[in-house]
Protein backbone atom coordinates (compact mmCIF):
# COMPACT_ATOMS: atom_id res chain seq x y z
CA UNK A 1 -54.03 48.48 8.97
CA UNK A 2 -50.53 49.32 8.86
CA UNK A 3 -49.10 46.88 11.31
CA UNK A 4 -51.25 44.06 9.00
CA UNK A 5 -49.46 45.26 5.49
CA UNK A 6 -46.11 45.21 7.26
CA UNK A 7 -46.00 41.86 9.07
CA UNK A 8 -45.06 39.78 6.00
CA UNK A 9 -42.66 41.79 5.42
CA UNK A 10 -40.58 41.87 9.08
CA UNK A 11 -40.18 38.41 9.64
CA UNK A 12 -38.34 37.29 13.07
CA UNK A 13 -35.10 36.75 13.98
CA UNK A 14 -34.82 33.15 13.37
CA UNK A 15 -36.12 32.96 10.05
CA UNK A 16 -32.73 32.87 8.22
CA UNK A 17 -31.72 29.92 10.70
CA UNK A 18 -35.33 28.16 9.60
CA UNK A 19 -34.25 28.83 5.80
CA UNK A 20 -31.23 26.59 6.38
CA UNK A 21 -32.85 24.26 8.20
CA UNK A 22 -35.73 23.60 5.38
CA UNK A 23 -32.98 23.21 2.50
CA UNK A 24 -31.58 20.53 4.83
CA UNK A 25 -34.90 18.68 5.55
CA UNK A 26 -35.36 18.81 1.76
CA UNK A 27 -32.25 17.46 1.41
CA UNK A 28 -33.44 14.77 3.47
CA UNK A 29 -36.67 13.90 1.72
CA UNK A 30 -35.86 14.01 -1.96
CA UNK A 31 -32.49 12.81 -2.17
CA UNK A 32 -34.27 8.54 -2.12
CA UNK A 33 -33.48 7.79 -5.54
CA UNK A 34 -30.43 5.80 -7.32
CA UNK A 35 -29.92 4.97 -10.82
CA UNK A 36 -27.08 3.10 -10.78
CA UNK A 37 -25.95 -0.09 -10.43
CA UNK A 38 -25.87 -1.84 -6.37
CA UNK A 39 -22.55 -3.32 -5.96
CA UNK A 40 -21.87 -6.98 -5.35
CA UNK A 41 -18.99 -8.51 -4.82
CA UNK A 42 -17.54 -10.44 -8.16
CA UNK A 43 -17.86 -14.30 -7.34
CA UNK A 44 -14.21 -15.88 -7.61
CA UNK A 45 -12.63 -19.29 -8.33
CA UNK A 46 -11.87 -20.56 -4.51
CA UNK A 47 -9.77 -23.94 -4.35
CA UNK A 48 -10.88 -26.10 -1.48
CA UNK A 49 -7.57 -27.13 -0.84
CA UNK A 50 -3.34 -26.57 -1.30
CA UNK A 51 -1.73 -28.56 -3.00
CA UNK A 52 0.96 -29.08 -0.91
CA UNK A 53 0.56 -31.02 1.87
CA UNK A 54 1.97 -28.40 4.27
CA UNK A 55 -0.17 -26.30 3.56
CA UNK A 56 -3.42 -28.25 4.13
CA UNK A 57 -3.25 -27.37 7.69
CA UNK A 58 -6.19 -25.15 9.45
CA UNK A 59 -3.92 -23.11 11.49
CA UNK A 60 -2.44 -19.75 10.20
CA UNK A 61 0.19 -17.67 11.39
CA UNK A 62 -1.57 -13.90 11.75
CA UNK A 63 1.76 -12.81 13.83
CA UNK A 64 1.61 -8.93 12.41
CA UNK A 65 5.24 -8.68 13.63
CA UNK A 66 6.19 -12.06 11.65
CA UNK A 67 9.93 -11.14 10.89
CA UNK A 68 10.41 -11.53 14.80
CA UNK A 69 9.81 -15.39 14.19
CA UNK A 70 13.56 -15.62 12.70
CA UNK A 71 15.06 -14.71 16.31
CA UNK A 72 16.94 -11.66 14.91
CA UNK A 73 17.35 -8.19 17.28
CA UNK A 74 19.36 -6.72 14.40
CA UNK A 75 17.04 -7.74 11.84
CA UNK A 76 14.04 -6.04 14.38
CA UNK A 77 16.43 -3.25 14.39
CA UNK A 78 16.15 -2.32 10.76
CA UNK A 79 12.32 -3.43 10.23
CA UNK A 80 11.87 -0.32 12.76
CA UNK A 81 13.82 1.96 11.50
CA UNK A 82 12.24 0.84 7.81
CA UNK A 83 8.92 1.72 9.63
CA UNK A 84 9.65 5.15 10.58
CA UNK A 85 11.94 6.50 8.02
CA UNK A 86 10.85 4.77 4.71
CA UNK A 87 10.21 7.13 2.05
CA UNK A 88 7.55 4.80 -0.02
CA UNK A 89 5.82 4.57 2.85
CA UNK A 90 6.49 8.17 3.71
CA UNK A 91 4.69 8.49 0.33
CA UNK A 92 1.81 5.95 0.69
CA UNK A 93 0.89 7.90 4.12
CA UNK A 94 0.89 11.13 2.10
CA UNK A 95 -1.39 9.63 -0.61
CA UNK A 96 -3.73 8.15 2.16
CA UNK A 97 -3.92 11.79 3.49
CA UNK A 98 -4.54 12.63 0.29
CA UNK A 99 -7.57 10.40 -0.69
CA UNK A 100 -8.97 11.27 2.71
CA UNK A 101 -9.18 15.02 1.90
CA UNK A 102 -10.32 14.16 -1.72
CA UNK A 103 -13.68 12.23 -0.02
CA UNK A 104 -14.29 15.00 2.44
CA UNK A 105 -14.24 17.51 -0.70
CA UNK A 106 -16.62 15.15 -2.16
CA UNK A 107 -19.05 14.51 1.07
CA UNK A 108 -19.89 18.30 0.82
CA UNK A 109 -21.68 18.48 -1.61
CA UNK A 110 -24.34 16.54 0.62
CA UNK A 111 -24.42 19.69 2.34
CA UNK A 112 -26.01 23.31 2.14
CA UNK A 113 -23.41 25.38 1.52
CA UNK A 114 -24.11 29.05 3.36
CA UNK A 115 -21.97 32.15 2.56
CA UNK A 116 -21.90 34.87 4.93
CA UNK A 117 -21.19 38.49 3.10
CA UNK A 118 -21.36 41.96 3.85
CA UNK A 119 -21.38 45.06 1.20
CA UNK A 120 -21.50 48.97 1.81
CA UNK A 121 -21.40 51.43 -0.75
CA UNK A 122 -21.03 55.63 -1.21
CA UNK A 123 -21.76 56.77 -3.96
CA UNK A 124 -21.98 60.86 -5.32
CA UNK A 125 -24.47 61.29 -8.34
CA UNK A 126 -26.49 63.93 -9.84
CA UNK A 127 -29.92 64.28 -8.57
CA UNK A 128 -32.63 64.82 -10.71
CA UNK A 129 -33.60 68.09 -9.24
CA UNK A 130 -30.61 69.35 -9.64
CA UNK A 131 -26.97 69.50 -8.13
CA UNK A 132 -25.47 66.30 -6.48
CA UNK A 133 -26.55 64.07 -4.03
CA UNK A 134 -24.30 61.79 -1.57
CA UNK A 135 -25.64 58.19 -1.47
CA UNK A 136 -24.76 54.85 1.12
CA UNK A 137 -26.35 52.12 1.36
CA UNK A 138 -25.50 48.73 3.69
CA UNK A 139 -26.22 45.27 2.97
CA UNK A 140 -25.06 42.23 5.24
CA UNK A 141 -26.39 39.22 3.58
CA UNK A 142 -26.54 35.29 4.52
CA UNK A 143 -27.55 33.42 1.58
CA UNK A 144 -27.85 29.45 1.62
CA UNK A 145 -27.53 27.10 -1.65
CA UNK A 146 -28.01 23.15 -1.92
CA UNK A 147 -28.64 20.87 -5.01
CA UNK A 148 -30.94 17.89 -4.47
CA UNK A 149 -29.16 14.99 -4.52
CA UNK A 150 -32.25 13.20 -6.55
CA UNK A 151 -31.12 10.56 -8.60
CA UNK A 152 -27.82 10.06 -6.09
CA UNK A 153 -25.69 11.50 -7.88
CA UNK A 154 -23.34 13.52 -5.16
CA UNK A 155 -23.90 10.92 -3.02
CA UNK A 156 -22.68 7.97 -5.36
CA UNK A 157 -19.49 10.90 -5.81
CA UNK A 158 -18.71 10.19 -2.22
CA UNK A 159 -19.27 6.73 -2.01
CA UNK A 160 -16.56 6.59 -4.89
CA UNK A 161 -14.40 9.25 -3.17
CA UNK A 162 -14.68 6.76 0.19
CA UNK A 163 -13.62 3.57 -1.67
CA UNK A 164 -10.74 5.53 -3.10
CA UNK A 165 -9.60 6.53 0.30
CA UNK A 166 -10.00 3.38 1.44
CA UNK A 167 -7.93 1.59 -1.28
CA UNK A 168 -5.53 3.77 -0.50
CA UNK A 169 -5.06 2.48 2.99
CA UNK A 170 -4.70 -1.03 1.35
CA UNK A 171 -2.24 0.16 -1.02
CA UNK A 172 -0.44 1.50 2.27
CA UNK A 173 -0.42 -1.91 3.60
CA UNK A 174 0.31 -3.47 -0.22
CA UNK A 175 3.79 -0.94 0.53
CA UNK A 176 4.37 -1.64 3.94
CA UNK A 177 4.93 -5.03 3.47
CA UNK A 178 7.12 -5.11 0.18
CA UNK A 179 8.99 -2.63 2.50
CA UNK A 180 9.24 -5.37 5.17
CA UNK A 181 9.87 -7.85 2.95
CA UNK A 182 12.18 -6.24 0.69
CA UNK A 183 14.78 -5.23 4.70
CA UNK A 184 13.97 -8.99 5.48
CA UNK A 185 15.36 -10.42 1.88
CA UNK A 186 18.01 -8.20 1.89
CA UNK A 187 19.36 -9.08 5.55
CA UNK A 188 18.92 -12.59 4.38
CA UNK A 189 20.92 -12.35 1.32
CA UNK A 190 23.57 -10.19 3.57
CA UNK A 191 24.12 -13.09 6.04
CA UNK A 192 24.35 -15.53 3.13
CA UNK A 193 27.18 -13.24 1.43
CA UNK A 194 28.72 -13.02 4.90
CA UNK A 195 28.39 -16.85 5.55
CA UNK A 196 29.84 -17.58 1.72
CA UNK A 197 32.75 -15.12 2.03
CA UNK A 198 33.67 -16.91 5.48
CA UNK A 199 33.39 -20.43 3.73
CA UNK A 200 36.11 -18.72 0.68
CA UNK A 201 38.61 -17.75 3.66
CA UNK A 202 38.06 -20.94 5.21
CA UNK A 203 38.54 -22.90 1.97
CA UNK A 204 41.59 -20.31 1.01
CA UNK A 205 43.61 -21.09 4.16
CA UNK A 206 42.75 -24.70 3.93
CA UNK A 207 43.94 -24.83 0.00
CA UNK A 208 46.85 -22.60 1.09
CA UNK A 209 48.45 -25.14 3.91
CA UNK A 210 47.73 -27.99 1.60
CA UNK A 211 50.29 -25.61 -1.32
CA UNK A 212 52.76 -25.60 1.89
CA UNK A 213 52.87 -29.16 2.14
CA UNK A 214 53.17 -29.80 -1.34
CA UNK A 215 56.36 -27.61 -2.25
CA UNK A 216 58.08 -28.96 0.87
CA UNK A 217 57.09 -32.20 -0.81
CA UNK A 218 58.34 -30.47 -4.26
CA UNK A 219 62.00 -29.60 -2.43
CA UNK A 220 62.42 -33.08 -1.43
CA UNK A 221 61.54 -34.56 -4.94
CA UNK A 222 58.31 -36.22 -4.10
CA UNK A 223 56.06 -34.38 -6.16
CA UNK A 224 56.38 -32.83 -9.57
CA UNK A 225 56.04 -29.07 -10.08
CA UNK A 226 53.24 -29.74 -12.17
CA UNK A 227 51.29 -30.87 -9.00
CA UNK A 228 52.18 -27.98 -6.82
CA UNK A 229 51.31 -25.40 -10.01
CA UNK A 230 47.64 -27.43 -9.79
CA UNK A 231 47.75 -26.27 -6.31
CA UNK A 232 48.56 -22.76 -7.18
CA UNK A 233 45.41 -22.58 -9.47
CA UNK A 234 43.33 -23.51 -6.91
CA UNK A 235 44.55 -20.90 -4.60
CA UNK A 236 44.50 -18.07 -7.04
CA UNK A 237 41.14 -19.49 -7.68
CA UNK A 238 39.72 -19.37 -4.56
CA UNK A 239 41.39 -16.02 -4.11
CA UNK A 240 39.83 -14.47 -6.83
CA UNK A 241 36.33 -15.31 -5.71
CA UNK A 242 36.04 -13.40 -2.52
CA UNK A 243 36.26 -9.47 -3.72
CA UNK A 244 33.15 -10.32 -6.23
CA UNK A 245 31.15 -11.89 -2.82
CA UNK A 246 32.16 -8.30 -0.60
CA UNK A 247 31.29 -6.35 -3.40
CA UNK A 248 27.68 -7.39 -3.41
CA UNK A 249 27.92 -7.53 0.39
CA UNK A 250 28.16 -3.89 0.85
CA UNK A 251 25.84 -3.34 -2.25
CA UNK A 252 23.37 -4.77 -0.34
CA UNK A 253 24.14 -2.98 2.68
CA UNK A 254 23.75 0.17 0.78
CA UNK A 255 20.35 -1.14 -0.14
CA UNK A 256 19.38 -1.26 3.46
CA UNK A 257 20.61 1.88 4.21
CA UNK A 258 17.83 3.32 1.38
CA UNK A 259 14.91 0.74 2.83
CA UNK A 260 15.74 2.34 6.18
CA UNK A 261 15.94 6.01 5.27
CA UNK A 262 19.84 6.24 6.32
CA UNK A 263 22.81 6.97 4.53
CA UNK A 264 24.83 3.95 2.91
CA UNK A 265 27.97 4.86 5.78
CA UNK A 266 25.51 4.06 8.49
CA UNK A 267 24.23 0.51 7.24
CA UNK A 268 26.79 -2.03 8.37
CA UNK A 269 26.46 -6.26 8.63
CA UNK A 270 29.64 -6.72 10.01
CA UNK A 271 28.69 -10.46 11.34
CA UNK A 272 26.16 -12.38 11.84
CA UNK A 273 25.46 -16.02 10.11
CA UNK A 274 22.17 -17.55 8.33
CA UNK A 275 22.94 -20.40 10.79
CA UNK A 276 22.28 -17.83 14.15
CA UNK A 277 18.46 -17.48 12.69
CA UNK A 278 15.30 -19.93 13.78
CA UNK A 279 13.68 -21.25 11.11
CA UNK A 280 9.69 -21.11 11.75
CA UNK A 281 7.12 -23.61 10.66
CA UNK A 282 4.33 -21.12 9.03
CA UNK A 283 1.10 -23.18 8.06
CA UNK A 284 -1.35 -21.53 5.07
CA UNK A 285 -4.51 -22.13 6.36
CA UNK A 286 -7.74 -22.19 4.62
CA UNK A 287 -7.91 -20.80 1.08
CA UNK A 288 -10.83 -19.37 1.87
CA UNK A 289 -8.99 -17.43 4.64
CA UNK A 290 -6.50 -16.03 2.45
CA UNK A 291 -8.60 -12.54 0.60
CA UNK A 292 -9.09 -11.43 4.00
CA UNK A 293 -5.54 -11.81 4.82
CA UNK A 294 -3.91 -9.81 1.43
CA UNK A 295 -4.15 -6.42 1.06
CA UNK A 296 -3.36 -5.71 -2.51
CA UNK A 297 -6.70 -7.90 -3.01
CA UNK A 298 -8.69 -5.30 -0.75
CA UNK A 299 -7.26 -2.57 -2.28
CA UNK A 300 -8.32 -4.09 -5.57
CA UNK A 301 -11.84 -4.65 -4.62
CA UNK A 302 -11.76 -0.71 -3.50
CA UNK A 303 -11.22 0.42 -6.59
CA UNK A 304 -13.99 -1.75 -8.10
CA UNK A 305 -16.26 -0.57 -5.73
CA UNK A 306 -15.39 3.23 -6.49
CA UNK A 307 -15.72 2.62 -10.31
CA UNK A 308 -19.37 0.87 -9.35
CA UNK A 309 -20.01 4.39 -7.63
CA UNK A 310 -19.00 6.15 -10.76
CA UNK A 311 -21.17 4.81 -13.22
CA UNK A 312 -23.75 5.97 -10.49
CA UNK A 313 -22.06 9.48 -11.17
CA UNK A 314 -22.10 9.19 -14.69
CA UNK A 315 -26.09 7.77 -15.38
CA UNK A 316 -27.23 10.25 -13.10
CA UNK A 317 -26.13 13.21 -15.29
CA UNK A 318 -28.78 12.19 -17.73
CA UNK A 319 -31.29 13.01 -15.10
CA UNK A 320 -32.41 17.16 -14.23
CA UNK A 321 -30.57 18.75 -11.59
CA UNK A 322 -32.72 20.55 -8.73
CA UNK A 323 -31.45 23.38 -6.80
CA UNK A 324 -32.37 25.79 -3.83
CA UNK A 325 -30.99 28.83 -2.93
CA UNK A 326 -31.77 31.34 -0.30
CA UNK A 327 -31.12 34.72 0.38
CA UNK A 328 -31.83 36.74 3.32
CA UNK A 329 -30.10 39.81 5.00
CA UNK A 330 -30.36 43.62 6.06
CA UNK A 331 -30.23 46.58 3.39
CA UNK A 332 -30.02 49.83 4.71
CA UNK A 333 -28.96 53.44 3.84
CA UNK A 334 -27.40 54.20 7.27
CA UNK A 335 -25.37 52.31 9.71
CA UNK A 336 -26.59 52.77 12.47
CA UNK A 337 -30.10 51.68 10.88
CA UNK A 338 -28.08 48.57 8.91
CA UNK A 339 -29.88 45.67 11.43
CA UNK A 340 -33.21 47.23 12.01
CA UNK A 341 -36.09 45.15 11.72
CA UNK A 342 -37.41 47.36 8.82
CA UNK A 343 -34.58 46.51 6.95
CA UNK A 344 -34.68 43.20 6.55
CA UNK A 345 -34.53 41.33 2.94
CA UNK A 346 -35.12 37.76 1.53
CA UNK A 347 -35.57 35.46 -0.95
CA UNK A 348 -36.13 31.90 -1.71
CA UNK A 349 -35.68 30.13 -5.59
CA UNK A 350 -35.66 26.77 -6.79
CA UNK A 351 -34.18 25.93 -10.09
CA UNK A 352 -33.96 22.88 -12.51
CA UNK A 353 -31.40 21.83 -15.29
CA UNK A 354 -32.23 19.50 -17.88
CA UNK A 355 -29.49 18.58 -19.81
CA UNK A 356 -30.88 18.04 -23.71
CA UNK A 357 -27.26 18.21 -26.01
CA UNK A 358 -23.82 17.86 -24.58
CA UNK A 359 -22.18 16.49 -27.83
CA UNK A 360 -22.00 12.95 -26.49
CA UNK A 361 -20.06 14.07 -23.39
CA UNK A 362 -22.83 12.07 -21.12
CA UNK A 363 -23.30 9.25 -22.63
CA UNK A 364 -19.01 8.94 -23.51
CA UNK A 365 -18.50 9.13 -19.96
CA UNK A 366 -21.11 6.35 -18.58
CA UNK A 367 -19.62 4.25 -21.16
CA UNK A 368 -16.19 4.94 -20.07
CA UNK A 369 -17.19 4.84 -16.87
CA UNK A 370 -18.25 1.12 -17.54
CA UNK A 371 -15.60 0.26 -19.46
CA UNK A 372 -13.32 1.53 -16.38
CA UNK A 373 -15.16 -1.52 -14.11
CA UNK A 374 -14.73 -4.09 -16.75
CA UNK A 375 -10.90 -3.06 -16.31
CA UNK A 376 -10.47 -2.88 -12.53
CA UNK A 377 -13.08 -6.27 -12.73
CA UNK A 378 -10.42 -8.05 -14.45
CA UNK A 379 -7.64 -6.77 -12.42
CA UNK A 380 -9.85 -8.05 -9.41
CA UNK A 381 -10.27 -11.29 -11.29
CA UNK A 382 -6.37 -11.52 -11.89
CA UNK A 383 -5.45 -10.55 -8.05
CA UNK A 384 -7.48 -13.15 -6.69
CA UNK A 385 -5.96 -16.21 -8.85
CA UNK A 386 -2.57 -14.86 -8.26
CA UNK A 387 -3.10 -15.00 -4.70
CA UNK A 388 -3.66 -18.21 -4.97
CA UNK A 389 -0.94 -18.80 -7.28
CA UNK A 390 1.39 -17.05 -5.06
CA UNK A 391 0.53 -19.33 -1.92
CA UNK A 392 1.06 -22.41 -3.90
CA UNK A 393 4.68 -21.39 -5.07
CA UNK A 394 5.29 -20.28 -1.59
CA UNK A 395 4.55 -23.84 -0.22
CA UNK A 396 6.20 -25.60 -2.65
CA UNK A 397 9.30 -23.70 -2.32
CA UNK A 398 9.24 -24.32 1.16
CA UNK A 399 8.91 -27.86 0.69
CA UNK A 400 11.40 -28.28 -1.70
CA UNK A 401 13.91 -25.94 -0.37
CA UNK A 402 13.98 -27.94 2.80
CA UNK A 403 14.31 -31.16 0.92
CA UNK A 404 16.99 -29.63 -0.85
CA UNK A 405 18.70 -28.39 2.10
CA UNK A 406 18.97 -31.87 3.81
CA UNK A 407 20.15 -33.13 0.44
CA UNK A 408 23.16 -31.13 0.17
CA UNK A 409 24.38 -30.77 3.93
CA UNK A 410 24.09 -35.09 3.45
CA UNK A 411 25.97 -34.19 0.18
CA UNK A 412 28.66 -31.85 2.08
CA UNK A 413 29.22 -34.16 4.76
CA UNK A 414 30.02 -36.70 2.51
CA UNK A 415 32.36 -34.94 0.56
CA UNK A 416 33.94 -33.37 3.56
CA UNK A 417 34.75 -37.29 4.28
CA UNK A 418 35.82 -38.22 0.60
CA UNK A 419 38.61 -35.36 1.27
CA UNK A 420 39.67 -36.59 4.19
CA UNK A 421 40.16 -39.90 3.18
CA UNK A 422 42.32 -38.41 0.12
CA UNK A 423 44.56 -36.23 2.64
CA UNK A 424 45.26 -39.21 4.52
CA UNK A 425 45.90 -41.64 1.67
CA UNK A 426 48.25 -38.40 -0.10
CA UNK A 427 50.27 -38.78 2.91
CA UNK A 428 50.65 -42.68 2.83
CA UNK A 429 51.54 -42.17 -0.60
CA UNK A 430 48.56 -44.13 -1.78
CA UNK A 431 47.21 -41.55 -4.13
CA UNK A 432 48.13 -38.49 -6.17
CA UNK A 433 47.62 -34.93 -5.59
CA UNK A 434 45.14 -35.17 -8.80
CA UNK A 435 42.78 -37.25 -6.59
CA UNK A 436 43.13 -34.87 -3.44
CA UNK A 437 42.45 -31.87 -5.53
CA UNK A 438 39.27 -32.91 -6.90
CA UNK A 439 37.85 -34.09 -3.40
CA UNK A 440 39.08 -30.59 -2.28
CA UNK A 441 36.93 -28.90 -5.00
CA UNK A 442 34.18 -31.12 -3.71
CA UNK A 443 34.29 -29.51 -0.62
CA UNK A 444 34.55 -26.45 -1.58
CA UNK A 445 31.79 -26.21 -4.17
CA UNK A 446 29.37 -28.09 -1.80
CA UNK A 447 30.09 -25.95 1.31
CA UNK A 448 29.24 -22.46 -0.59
CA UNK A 449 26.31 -24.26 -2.09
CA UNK A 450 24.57 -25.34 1.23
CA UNK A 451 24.89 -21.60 2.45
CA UNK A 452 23.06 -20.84 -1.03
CA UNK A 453 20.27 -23.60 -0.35
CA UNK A 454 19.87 -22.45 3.22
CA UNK A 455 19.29 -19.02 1.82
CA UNK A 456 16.78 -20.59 -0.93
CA UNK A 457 14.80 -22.30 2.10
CA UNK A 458 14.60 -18.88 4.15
CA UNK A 459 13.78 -16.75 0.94
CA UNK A 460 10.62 -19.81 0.45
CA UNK A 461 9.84 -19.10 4.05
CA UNK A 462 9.98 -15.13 3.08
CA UNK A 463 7.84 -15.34 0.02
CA UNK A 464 5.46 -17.89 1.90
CA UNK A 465 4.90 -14.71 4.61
CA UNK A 466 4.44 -12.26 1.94
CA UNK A 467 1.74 -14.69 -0.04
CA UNK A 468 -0.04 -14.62 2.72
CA UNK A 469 -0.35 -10.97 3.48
CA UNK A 470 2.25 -10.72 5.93
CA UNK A 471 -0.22 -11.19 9.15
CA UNK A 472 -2.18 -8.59 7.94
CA UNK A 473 -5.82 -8.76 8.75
CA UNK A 474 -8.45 -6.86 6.65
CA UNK A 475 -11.13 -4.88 8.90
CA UNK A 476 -14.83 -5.28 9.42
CA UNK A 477 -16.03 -3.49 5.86
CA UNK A 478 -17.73 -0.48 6.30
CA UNK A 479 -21.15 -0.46 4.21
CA UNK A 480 -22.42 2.82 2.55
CA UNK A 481 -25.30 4.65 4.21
CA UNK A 482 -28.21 3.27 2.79
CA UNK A 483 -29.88 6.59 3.89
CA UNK A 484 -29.94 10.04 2.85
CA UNK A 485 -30.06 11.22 6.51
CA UNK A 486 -26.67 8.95 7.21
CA UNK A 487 -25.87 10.14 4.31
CA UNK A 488 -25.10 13.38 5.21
CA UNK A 489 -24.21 12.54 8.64
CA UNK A 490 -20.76 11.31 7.22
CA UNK A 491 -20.55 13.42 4.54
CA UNK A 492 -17.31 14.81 5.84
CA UNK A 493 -15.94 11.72 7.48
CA UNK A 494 -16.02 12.82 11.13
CA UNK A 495 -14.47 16.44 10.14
CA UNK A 496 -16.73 19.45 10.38
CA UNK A 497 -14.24 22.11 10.41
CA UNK A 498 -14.70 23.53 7.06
C-alpha cells in the first residue's frame, strides 16, 4: 500500500528533461496563428526602356571590382586600402554586428527559457517545545518557462528583428560604395588638378618666352611698351592661377588620406594624368534589371518588410498571452540526502493575460506602427523612381560629356592653329601683338577647359557605375519560416551558444 501512495510522488529521472520537452512540443502546436498583415512587395512604376540610346543595350557590366576598368594600379591601391581601413565602413560592419545580435535577442523568445538554481539555508529558531533548534534545508531546482507564441506575436518580433539585420547589410553595401566612389572621384579630380596645373606651367613658360621676344623687340623700337606691359599681364595672370589649382590639389589629397584611414602626410599624387586612364564603355541594361542591382533599394524594401512585421507585433498585443512554466528539483534537510529520490519536487502552471485597459497604449502603437509603413512605403516608392532617375542622368551625362569632349579638343586644336598662325604673322610683321595675345588666351582657356571636360566625361562614367549599384548583385531573398517548427529552428540564426 505504501509503495502505491508513493509512486506519484517519486517520479524518474528523466521527467524534468520530458517537462522541457512538452513546453517545446506545445510550442510547436499552438503557436499556427497570425493576425497581421502577409507582406507583398509594393508594385512600382518600371520604364520599359532608357531614354538614351546607350543605354538601351541588354548587356550590363556586373564587374564587382569596376574601378579596375580605368587601368589604374594606384587608383587599385587606394580602393584597398579604403576597404580595410575606412571608418564608415568600420562603422556600417559594427552596426551589421549589431542588428545581428539584436535578431538573435529577438529569436529567443521562440524558445523555453530554463534556469538552473541551487539554494541552501541554516537557520537557528526557537522551537516550540522549548529552547532552540538548528535548521538546513537544500533545494537545487530546474525550472522551465515559455509563452505561446499564439497569435505570432514573438515570432513576427523576429521576423522584424531579421529584416532589420538584413537592411543593415544593404546599408553596408549603400556605404561601401559611396566609399568607393567617393576614392574614385577624388583620384579623378586629383589627376585633373594635376593635368590643369601642368597645362598653367606649360602656358606660363610659353607666355613667358613670348615677354622675351617682345622687350628685345621693345629695345630695338619695334614695339611699344604698352604691348610688352599686355604681355606682362598675361604672365602675372597666368602666374597667379597656379597656387589656387595646388591648393585644392593637396586638399584633395588630404581627403584621400581620410577615405583611406591614413594620415594626410601619407596621401601623395605626385603624377599621374587623366590622359594615362582607359575610358570603359559601361552599358545599363534592362530597367527591370536595375532593383536587383542597387542596394540602397534592398535596404529600403528591408525596412518595409520589418515595419510589415511590426504591425504583426503591435495587433497581436490585443490578443491574451499564454504561458507555461515548470518547476522541478530536490528539497532536502541534509546534504548528503539533497538528490535522493524521496526528495524530489515539481510543478507545472499555465497562465493567461488578457489585456482589458492600457490607456490607449495598444491601439497608439498599431496605429503608429502603421503609420511607420506608410512612411518607409513612400521612401520605398521614392528609392525606386530615383533609381531610375539616377540611371537616366548617368547616361545622359555620359553621352553628352563625350560629345562635349570631342567638341572642345576640335575646339583646342583649332585654336592651337589660330595661334600659330598669329606667331608667325607677329614675326613677318603682318599683325600686332593685340592679335597674338588674344589667340594666346585662346589657347590657354581651351587647353585647361578640355582637361575639365575630360574630367566631366569620367565623373558621367563614375556616376553611371554608382546608378547602377556599382556591380553589386542582390542575393537569393530569404523567405520567413512559414512554420512554427522552422520557426524555432532559426530562432537564433545559426548561434546556440547562449
Amino acid at each position: 500500500m505504501s509503495r502505491q501512495k508513493d509512486k506519484p510522488l517519486a517520479f524518474n529521472h528523466f521527467s524534468l528533461v520530458r517537462t522541457c520537452g512538452l513546453l517545446i512540443c506545445a510550442s510547436v502546436t499552438l503557436t499556427a496563428c497570425s493576425v497581421g498583415p502577409t507582406y507583398v512587395r509594393p508594385s512600382t512604376p518600371q520604364p520599359s526602356a532608357w531614354l538614351t540610346e546607350q543605354g538601351r543595350a541588354t548587356a550590363q557590366d556586373t564587374n564587382r571590382q569596376w574601378w579596375q576598368r580605368f587601368g589604374s594600379p594606384e587608383l587599385n591601391s587606394l580602393i584597398e586600402k579604403a576597404t580595410h581601413k575606412n571608418d564608415d565602413l568600420a562603422a556600417a560592419m559594427a552596426r551589421v554586428e549589431q542588428a545581428d545580435a539584436t535578431a538573435r535577442i529577438a529569436g529567443a523568445s521562440l524558445l523555453p527559457q530554463v534556469d538552473l538554481g541551487a539554494t541552501a539555508t541554516h537557520a537557528r529558531s526557537e522551537a516550540s517545545s522549548g529552547g532552540m533548534q538548528t535548521h538546513s534545508q537544500y533545494s537545487p531546482l530546474l525550472s522551465a518557462s515559455y509563452e505561446v507564441d499564439f497569435w505570432g506575436k514573438n515570432r513576427a518580433a523576429r521576423e522584424a528583428a531579421v529584416a532589420a539585420a538584413k537592411a543593415s547589410r544593404y546599408d553596408r553595401a549603400t556605404v561601401e560604395l559611396a566609399v568607393m566612389t567617393s576614392v574614385v572621384s577624388d583620384y579623378f579630380q586629383a589627376l585633373a588638378l594635376r593635368d590643369r596645373i601642368n597645362i598653367a606651367e606649360n602656358n606660363l613658360s610659353n607666355a613667358q618666352t613670348t615677354l622675351k621676344g617682345l622687350q628685345t623687340q621693345q629695345s630695338v623700337g619695334i614695339i611699344t611698351a604698352l604691348d610688352t606691359a599686355q604681355q606682362e599681364t598675361a604672365v602675372a595672370t597666368l602666374y597667379a592661377s597656379i597656387p589656387p589649382l595646388k591648393q585644392q590639389l593637396r586638399q584633395l589629397c588630404d581627403a584621400l588620406a581620410i577615405l583611406t584611414g591614413q594620415l594626410p602626410e601619407a596621401v601623395d599624387i605626385p603624377s599621374g594624368s587623366l590622359a594615362g586612364l582607359t575610358t570603359p564603355v559601361i552599358e545599363a541594361g534592362l530597367p527591370s534589371e536595375l532593383l536587383a542591382r542597387r542596394p540602397d533599394v534592398a535596404e529600403a524594401e528591408a525596412q518595409l518588410i520589418a515595419a510589415n512585421a511590426n504591425i504583426k507585433v503591435a495587433r497581436a498585443a490585443y490578443f491574451p498571452s499564454i504561458s507555461l512554466t515548470a518547476n522541478g528539483g530536490f528539497v532536502s534537510n541534509t546534504l548528503s540526502t539533497a538528490l535522493s529520490p524521496a526528495n524530489r519536487v515539481f510543478s507545472l502552471a499555465a497562465g493567461l493575460t488578457q489585456p482589458i485597459f492600457a490607456g490607449g497604449a495598444i491601439s497608439g502603437q498599431y496605429d503608429y506602427s502603421k503609420a511607420r509603413y506608410a512612411e518607409l512605403l513612400a521612401d520605398y516608392h521614392k528609392t525606386v523612381i530615383s533609381a531610375y532617375a539616377n540611371v537616366e542622368d548617368a547616361l545622359v551625362a555620359v553621352q553628352q560629356t563625350a560629345e562635349q569632349q570631342s567638341r572642345q579638343q576640335a575646339a583646342f586644336d583649332k585654336a592651337q592653329h589660330a595661334y600659330s598662325l598669329a606667331n608667325a604673322q607677329l614675326h613677318a610683321g603682318t599683325v600686332n601683338i593685340l592679335t597674338v595675345l588674344s589667340t594666346q588666351q585662346a589657347v590657354f582657356s581651351s587647353d585647361d577647359q578640355l582637361a575639365q571636360v575630360k574630367l566631366a566625361h569620367l565623373q558621367a562614367l563614375l556616376s553611371l557605375y554608382n546608378a547602377l549599384g556599382g556591380g553589386w548583385q542582390q542575393e537569393e531573398p530569404q523567405h520567413s519560416p512559414t512554420s512554427t517548427s522552422s520557426a524555432i529552428a532559426q530562432a537564433r540564426l545559426g548561434n546556440t551558444h547562449d
